[in-house]
PDB file of N, CA and C in Angstrom:
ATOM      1  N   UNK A   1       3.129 183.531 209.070  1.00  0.00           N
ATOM      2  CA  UNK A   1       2.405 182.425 208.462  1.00  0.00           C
ATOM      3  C   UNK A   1       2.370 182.665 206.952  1.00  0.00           C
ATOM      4  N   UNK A   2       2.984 181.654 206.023  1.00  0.00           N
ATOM      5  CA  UNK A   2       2.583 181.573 204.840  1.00  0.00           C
ATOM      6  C   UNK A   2       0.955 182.314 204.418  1.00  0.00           C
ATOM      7  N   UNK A   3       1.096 183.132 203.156  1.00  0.00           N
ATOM      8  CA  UNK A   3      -0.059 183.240 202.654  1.00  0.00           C
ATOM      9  C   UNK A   3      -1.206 182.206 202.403  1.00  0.00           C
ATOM     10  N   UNK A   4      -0.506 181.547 201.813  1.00  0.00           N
ATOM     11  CA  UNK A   4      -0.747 180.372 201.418  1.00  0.00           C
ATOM     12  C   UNK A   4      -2.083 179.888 201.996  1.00  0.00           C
ATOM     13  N   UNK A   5      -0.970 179.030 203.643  1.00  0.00           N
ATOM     14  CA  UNK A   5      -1.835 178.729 204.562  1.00  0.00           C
ATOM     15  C   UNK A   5      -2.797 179.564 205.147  1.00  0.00           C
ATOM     16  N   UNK A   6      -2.795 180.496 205.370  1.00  0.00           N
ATOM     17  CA  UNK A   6      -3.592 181.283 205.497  1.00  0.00           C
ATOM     18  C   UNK A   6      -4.699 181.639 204.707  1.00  0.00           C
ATOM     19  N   UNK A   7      -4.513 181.049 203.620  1.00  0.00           N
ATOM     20  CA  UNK A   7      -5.829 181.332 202.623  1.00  0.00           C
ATOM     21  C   UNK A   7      -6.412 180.270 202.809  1.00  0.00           C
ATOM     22  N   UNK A   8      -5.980 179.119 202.751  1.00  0.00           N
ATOM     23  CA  UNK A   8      -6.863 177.807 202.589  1.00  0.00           C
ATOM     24  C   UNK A   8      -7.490 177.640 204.091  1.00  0.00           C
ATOM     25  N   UNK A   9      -6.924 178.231 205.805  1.00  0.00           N
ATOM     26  CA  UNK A   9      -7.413 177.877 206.723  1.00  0.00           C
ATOM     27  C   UNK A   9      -8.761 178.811 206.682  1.00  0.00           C
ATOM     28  N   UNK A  10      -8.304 179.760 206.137  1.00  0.00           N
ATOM     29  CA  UNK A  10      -9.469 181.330 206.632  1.00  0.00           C
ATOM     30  C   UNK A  10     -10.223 181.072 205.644  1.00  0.00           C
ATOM     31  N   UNK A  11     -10.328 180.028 204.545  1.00  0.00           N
ATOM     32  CA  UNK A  11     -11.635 179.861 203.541  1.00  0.00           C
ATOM     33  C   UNK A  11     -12.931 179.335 204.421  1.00  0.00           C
ATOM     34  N   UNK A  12     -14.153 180.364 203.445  1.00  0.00           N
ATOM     35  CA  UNK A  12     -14.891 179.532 204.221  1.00  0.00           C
ATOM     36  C   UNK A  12     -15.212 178.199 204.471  1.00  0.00           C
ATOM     37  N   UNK A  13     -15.699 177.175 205.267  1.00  0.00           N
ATOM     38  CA  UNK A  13     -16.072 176.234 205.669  1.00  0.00           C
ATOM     39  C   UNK A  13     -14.506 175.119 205.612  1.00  0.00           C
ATOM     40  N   UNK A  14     -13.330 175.429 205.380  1.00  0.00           N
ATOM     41  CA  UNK A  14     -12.290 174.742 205.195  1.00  0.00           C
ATOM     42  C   UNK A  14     -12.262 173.683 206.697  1.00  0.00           C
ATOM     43  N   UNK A  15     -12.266 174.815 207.377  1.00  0.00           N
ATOM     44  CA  UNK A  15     -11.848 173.677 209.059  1.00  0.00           C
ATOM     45  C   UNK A  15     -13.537 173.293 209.460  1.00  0.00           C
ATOM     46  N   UNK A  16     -14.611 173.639 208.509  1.00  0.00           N
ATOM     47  CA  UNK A  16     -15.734 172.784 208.654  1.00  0.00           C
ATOM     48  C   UNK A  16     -15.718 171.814 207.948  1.00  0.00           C
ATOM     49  N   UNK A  17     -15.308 171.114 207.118  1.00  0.00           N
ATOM     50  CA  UNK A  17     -15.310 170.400 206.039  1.00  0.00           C
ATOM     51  C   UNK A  17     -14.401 169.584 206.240  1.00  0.00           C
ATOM     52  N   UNK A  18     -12.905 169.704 207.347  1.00  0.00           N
ATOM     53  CA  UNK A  18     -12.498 168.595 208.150  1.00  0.00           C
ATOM     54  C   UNK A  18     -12.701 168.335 209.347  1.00  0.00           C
ATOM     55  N   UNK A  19     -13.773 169.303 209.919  1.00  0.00           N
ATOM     56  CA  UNK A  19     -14.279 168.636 211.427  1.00  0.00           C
ATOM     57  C   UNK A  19     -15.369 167.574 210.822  1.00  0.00           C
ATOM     58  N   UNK A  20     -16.470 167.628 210.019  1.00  0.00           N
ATOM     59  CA  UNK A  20     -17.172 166.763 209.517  1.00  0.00           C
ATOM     60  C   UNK A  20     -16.309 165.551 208.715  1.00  0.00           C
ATOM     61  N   UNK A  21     -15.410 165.222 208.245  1.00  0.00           N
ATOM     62  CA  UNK A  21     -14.659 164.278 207.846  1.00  0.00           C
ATOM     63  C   UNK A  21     -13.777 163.469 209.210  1.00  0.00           C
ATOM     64  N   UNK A  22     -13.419 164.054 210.235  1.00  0.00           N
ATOM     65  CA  UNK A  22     -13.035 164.112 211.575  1.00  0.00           C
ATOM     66  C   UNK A  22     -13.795 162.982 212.084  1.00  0.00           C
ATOM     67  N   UNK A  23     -15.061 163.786 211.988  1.00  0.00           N
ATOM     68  CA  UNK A  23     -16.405 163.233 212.687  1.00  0.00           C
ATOM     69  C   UNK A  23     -16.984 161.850 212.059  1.00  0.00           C
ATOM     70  N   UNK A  24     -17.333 162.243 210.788  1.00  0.00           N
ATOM     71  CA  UNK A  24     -18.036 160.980 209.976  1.00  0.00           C
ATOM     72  C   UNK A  24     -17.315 160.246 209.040  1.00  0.00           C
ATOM     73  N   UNK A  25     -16.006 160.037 208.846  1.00  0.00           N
ATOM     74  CA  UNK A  25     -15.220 159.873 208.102  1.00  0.00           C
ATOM     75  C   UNK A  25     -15.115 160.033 207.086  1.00  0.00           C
ATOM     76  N   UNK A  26     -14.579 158.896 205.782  1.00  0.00           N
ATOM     77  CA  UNK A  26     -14.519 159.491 204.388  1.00  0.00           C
ATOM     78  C   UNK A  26     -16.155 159.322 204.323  1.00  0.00           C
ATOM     79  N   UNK A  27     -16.049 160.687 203.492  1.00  0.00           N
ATOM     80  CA  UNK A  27     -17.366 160.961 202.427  1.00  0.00           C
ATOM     81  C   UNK A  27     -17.544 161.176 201.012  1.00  0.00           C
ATOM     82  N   UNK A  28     -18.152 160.787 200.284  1.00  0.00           N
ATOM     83  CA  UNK A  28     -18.169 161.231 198.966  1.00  0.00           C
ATOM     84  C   UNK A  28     -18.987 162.755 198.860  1.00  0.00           C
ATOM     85  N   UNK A  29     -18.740 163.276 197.522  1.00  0.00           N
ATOM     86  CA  UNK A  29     -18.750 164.787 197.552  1.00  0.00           C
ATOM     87  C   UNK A  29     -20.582 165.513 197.678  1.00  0.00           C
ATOM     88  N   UNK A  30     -20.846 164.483 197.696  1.00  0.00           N
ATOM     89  CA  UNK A  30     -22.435 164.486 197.705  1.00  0.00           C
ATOM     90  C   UNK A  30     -22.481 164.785 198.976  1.00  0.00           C
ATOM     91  N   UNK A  31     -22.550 163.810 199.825  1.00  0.00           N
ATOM     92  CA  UNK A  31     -22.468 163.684 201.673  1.00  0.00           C
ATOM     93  C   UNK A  31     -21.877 165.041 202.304  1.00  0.00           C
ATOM     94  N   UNK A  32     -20.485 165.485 201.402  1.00  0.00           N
ATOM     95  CA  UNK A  32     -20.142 166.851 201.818  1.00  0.00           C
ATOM     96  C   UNK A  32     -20.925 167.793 201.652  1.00  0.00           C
ATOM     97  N   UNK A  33     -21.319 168.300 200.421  1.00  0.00           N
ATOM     98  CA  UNK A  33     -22.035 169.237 200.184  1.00  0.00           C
ATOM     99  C   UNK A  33     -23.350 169.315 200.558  1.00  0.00           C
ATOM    100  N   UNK A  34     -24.144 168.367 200.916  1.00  0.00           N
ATOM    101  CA  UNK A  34     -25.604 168.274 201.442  1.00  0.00           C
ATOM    102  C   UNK A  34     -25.232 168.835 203.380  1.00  0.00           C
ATOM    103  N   UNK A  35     -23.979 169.289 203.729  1.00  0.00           N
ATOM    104  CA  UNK A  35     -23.888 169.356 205.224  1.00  0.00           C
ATOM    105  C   UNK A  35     -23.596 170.634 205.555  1.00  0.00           C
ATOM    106  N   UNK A  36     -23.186 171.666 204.190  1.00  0.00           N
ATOM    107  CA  UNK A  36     -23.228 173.411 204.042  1.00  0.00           C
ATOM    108  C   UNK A  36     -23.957 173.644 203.417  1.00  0.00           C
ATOM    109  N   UNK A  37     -24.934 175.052 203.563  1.00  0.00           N
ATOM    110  CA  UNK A  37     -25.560 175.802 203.210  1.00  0.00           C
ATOM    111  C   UNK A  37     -24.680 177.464 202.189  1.00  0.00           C
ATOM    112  N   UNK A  38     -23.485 176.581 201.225  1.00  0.00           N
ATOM    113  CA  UNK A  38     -23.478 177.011 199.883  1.00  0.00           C
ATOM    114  C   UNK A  38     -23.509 176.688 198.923  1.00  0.00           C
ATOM    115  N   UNK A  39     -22.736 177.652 198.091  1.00  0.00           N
ATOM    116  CA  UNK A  39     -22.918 176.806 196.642  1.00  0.00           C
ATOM    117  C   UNK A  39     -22.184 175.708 196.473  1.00  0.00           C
ATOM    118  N   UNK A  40     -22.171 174.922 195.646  1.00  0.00           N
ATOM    119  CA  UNK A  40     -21.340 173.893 195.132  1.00  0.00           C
ATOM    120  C   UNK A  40     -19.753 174.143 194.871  1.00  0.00           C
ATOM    121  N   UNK A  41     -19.295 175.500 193.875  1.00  0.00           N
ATOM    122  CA  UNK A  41     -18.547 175.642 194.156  1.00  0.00           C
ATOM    123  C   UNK A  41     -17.801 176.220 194.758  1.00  0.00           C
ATOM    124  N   UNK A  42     -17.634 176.389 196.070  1.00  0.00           N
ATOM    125  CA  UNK A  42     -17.364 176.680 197.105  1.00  0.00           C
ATOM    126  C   UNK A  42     -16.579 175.272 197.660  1.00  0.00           C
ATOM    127  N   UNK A  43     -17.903 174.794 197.662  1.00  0.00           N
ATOM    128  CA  UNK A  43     -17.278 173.412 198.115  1.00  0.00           C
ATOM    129  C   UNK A  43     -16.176 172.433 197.324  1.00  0.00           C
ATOM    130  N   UNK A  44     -16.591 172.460 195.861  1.00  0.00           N
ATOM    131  CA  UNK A  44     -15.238 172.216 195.163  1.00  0.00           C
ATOM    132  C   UNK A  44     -13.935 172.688 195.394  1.00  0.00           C
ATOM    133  N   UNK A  45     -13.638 174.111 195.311  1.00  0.00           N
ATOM    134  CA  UNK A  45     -12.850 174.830 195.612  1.00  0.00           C
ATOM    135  C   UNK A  45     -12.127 174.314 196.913  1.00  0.00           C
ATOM    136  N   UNK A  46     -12.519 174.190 198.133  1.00  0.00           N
ATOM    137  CA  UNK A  46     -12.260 174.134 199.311  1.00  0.00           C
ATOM    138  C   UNK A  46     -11.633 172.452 199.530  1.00  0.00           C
ATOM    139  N   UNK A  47     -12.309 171.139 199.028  1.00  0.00           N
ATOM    140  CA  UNK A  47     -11.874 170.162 198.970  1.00  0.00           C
ATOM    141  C   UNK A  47     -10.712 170.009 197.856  1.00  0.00           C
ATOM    142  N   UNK A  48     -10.505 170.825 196.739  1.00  0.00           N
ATOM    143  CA  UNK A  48      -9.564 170.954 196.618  1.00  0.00           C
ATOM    144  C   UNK A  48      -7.935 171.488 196.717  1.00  0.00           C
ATOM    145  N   UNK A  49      -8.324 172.510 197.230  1.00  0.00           N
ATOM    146  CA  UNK A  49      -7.306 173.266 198.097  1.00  0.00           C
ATOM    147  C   UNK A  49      -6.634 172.335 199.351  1.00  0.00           C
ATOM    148  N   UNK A  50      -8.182 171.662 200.204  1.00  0.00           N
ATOM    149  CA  UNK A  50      -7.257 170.840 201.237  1.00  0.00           C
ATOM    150  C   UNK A  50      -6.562 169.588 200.620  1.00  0.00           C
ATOM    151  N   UNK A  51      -7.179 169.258 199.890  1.00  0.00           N
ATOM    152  CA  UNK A  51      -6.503 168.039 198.859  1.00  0.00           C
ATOM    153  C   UNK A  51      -4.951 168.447 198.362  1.00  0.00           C
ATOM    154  N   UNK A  52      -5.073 169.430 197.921  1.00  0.00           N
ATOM    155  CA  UNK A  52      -3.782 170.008 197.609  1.00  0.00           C
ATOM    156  C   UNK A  52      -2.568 170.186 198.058  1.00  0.00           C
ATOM    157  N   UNK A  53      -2.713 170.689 199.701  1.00  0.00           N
ATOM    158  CA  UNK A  53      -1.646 170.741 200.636  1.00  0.00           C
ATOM    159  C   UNK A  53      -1.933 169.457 202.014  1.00  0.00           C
ATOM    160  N   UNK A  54      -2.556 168.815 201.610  1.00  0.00           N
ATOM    161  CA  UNK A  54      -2.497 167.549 202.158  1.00  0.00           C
ATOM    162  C   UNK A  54      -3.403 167.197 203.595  1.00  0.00           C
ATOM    163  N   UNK A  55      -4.291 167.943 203.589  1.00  0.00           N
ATOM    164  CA  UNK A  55      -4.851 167.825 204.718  1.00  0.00           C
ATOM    165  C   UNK A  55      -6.163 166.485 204.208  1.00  0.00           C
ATOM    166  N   UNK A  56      -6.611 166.988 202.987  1.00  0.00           N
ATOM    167  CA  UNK A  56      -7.510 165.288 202.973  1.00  0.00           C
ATOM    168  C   UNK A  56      -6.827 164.936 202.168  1.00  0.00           C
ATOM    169  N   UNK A  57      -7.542 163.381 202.038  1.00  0.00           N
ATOM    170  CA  UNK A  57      -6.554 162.509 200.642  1.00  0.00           C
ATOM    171  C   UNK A  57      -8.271 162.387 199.685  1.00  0.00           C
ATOM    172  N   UNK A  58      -8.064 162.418 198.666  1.00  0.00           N
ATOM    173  CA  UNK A  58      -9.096 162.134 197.568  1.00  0.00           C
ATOM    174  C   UNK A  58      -8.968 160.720 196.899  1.00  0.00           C
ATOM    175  N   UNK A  59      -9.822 159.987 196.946  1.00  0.00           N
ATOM    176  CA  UNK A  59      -9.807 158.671 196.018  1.00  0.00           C
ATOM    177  C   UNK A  59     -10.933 159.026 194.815  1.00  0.00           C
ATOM    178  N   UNK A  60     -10.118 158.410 193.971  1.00  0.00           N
ATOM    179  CA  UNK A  60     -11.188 159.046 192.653  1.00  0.00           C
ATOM    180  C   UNK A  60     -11.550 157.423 192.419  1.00  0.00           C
ATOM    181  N   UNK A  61     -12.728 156.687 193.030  1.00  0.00           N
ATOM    182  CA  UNK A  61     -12.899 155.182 191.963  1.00  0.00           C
ATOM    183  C   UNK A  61     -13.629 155.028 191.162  1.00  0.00           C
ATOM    184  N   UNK A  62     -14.145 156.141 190.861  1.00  0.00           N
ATOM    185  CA  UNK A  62     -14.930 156.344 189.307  1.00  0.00           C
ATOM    186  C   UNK A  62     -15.311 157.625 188.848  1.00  0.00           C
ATOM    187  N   UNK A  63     -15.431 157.596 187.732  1.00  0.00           N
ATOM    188  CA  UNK A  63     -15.996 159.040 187.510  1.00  0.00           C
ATOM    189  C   UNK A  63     -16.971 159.866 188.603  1.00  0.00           C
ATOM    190  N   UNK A  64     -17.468 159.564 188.723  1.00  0.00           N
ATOM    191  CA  UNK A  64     -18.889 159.292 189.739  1.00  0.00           C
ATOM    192  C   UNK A  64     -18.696 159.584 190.941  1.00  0.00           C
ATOM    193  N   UNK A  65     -17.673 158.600 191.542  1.00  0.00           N
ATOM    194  CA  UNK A  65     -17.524 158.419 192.637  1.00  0.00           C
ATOM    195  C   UNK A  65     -15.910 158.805 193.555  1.00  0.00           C
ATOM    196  N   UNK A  66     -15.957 159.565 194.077  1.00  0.00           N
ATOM    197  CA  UNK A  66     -15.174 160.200 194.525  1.00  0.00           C
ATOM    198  C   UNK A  66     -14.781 160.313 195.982  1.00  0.00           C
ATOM    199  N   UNK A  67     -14.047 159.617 197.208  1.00  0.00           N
ATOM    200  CA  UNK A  67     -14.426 159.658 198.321  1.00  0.00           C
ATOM    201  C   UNK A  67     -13.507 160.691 198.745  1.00  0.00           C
ATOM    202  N   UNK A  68     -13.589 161.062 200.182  1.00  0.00           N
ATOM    203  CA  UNK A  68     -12.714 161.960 200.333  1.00  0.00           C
ATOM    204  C   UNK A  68     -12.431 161.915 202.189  1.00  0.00           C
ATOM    205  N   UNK A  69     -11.061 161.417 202.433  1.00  0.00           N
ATOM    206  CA  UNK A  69     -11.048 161.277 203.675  1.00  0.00           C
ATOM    207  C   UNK A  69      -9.670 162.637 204.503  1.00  0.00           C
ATOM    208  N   UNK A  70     -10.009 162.719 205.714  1.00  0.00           N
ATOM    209  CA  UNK A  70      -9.314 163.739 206.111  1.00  0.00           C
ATOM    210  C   UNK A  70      -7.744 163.125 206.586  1.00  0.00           C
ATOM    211  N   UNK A  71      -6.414 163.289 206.234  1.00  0.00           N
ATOM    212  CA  UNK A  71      -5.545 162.892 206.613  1.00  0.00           C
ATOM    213  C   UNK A  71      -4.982 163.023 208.019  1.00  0.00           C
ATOM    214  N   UNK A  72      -3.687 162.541 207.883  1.00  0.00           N
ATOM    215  CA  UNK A  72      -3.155 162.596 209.479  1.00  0.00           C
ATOM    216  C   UNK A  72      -2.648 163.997 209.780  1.00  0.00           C
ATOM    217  N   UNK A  73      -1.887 164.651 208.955  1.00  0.00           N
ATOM    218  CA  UNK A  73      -2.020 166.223 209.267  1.00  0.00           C
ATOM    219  C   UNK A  73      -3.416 167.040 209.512  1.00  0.00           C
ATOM    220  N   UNK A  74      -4.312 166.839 208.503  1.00  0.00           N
ATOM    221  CA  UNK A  74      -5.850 167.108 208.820  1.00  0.00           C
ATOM    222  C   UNK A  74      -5.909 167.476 210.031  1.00  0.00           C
ATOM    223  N   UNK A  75      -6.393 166.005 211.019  1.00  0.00           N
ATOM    224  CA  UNK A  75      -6.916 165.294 211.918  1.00  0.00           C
ATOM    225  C   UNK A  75      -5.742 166.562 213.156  1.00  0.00           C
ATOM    226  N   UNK A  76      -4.256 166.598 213.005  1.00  0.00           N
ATOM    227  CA  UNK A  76      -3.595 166.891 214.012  1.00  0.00           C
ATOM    228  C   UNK A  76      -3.732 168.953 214.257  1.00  0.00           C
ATOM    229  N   UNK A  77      -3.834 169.080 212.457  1.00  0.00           N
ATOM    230  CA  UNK A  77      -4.229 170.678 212.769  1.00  0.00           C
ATOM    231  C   UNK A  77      -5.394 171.150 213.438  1.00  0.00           C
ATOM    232  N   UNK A  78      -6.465 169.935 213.286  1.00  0.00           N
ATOM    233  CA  UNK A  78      -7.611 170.335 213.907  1.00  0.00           C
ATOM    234  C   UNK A  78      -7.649 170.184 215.522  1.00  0.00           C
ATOM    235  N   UNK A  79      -6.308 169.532 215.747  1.00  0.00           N
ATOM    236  CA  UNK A  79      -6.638 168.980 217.273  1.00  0.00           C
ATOM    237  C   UNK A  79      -5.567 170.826 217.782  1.00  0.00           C
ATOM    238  N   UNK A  80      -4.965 170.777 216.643  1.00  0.00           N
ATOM    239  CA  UNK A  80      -3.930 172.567 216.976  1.00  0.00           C
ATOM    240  C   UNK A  80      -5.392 173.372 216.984  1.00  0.00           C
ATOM    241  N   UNK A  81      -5.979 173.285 216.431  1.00  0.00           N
ATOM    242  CA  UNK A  81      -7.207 174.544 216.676  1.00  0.00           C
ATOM    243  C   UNK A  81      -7.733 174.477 217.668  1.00  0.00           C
ATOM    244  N   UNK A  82      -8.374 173.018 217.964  1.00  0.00           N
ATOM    245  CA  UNK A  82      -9.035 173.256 219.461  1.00  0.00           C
ATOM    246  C   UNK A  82      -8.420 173.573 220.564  1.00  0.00           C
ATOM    247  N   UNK A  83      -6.862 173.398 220.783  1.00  0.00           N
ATOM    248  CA  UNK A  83      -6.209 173.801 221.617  1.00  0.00           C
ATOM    249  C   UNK A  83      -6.106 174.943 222.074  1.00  0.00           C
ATOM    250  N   UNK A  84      -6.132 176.104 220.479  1.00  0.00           N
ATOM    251  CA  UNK A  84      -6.120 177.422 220.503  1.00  0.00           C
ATOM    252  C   UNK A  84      -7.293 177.860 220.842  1.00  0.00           C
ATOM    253  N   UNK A  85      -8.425 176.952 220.356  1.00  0.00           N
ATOM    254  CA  UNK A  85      -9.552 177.460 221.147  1.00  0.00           C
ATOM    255  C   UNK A  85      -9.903 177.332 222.969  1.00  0.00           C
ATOM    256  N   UNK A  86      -9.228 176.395 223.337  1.00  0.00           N
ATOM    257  CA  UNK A  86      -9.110 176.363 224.590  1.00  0.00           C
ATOM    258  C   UNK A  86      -8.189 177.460 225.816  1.00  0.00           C
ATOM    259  N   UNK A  87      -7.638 177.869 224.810  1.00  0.00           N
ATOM    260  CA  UNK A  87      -7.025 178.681 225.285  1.00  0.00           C
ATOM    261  C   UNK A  87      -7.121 180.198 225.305  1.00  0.00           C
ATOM    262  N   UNK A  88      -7.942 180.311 224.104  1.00  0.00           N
ATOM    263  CA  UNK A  88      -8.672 181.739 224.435  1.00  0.00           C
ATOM    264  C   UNK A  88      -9.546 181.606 225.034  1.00  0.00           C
ATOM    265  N   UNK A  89     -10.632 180.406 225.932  1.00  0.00           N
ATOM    266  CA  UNK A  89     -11.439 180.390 226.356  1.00  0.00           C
ATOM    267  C   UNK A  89     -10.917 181.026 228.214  1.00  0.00           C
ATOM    268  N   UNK A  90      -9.905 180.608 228.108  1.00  0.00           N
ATOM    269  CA  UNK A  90      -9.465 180.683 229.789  1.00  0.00           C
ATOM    270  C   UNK A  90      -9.275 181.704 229.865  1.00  0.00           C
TER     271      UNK A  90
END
């Protein structure tokens, strides 16, 4: 596995931050960060990283306002995790 990937999956809250986008759809960065118990940037960091290699898409429509929805790779790696989680469960 790429380093890479491996850094951005094993960050903290990364595959929390698209199960909640999963779940509640796009959010602005407010809505994100009021749903972990860290710092802020943490959470910057992390929405940008997935932004980066394409797992969310970012709409910037104002300074201000920023939404942030989880893409179709997103959505399909997360459905690869639960699988793997199903499978260590058995």
């Amino acid at each position: 596995m790429p380093d890479d990937i491996r850094e951005i999956l094993c960050g903290k809250w990364a595959l929390e931050i698209l199960l909640l986008l999963s779940e509640e759809g796009t959010q602005n960065y407010s809505q994100i960060e009021s749903e972990f118990d860290t710092s802020s940037d943490v959470i910057v960091e992390r929405l940008q990283e997935l932004a980066a290699v394409g797992l969310v898409d970012r709409n910037e429509r104002g300074a201000k306002d920023v939404r942030y929805t989880i893409t179709a790779d997103g959505q399909e790696l997360l459905n690869l995790v639960e699988q793997i989680q199903e499978l260590l469960e058995e």
